[in-house]
N, C-alpha and C. Protein backbone atom coordinates (compact mmCIF):
# COMPACT_ATOMS: atom_id res chain seq x y z
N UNK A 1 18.06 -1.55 30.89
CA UNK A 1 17.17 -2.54 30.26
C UNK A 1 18.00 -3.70 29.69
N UNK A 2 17.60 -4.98 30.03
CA UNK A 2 18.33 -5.80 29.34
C UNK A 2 18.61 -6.74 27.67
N UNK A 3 19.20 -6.69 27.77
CA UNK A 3 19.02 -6.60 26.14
C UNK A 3 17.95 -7.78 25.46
N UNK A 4 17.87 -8.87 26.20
CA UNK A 4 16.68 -10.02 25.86
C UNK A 4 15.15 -8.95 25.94
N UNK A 5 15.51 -8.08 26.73
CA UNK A 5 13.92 -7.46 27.03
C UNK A 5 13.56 -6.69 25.61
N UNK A 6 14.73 -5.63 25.77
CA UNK A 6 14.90 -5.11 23.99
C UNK A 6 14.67 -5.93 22.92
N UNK A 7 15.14 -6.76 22.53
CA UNK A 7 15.23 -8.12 21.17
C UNK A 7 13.65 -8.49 21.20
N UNK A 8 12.52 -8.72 22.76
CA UNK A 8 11.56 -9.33 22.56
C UNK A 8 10.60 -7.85 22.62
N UNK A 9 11.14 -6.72 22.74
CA UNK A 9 10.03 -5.44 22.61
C UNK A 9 10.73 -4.84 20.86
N UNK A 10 11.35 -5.51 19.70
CA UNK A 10 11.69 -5.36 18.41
C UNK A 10 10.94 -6.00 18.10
N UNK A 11 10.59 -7.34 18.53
CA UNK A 11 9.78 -8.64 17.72
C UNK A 11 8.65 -8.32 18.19
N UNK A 12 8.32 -7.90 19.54
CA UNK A 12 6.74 -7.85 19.37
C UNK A 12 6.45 -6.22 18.18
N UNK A 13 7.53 -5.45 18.13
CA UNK A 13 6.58 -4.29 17.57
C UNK A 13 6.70 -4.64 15.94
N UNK A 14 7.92 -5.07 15.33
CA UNK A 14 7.87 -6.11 14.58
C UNK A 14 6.36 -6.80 13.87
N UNK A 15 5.85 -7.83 14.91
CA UNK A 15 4.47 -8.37 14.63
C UNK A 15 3.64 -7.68 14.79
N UNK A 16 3.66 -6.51 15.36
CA UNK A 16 2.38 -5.98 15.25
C UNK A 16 2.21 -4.77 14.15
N UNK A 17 3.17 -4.93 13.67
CA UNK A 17 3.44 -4.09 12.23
C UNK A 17 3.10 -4.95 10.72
N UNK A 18 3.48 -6.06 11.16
CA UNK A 18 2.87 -7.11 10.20
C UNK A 18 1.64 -7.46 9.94
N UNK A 19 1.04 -7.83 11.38
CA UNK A 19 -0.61 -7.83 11.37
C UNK A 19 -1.02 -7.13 11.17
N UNK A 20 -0.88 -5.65 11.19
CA UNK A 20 -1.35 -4.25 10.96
C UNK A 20 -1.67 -4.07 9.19
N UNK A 21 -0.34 -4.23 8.84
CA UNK A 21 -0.41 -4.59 7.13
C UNK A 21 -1.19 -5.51 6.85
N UNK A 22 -1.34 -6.86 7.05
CA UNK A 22 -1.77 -7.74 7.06
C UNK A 22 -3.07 -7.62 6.44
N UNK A 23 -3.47 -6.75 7.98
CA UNK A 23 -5.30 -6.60 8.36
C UNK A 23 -5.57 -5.88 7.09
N UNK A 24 -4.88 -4.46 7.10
CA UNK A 24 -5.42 -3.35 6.48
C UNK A 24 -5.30 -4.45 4.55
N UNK A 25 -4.26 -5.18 4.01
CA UNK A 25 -4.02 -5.73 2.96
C UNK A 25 -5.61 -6.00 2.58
N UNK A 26 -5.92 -7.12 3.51
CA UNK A 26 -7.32 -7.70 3.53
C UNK A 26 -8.43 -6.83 3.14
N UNK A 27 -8.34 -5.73 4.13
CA UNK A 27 -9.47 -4.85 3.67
C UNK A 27 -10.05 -4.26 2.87
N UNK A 28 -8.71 -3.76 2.32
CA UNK A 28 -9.03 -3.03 1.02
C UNK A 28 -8.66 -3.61 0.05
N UNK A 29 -8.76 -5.19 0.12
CA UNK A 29 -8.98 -6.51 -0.82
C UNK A 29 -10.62 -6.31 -1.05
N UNK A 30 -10.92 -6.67 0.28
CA UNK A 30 -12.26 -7.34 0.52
C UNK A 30 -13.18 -5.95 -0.32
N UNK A 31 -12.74 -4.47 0.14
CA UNK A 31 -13.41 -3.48 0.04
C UNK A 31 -13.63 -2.99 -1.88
N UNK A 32 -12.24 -3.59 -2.32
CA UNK A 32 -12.14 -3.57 -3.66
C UNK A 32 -13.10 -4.48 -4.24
N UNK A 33 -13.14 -5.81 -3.48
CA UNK A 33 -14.26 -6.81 -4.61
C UNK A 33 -15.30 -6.46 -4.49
N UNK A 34 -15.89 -5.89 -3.66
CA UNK A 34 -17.23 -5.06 -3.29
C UNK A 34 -17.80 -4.49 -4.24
N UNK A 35 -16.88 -3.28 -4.14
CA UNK A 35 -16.86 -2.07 -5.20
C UNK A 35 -16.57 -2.66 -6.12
N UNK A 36 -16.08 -3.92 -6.87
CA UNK A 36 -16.41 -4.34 -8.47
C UNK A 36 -17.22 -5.01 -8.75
N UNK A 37 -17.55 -5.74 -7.73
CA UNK A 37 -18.76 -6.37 -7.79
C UNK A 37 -20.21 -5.37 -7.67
N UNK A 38 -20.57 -3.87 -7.03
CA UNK A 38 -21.05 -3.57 -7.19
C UNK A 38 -21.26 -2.69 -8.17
N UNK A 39 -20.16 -2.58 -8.92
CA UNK A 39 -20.05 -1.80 -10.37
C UNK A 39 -20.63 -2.71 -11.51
N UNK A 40 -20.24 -4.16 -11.25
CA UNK A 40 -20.38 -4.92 -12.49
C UNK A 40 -21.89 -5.09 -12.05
N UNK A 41 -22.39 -5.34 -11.12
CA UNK A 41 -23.61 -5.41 -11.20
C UNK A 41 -25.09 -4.59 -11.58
N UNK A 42 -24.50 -2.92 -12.05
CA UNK A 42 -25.57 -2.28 -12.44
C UNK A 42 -25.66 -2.42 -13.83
């Protein structure tokens, strides 16, 4: 395998470890204001 192939199969798994965090960060952002918002609201 050549090593440019290696360096660009680090960076893609790399980014898709980032977006992964990323996504999930968001979610259980979004999932938290929910749930306080539906606490503060009763």
């Amino acid at each position: 395998m050549p090593i440019y192939a290696q360096i660009l199969l680090i960076v893609g798994a790399v980014a898709c470890i980032v977006l992964a965090v990323i996504i999930v960060y968001y979610v259980l952002k979004g999932t938290a204001y929910l749930v306080y918002y539906i606490l503060k609201g009763t």
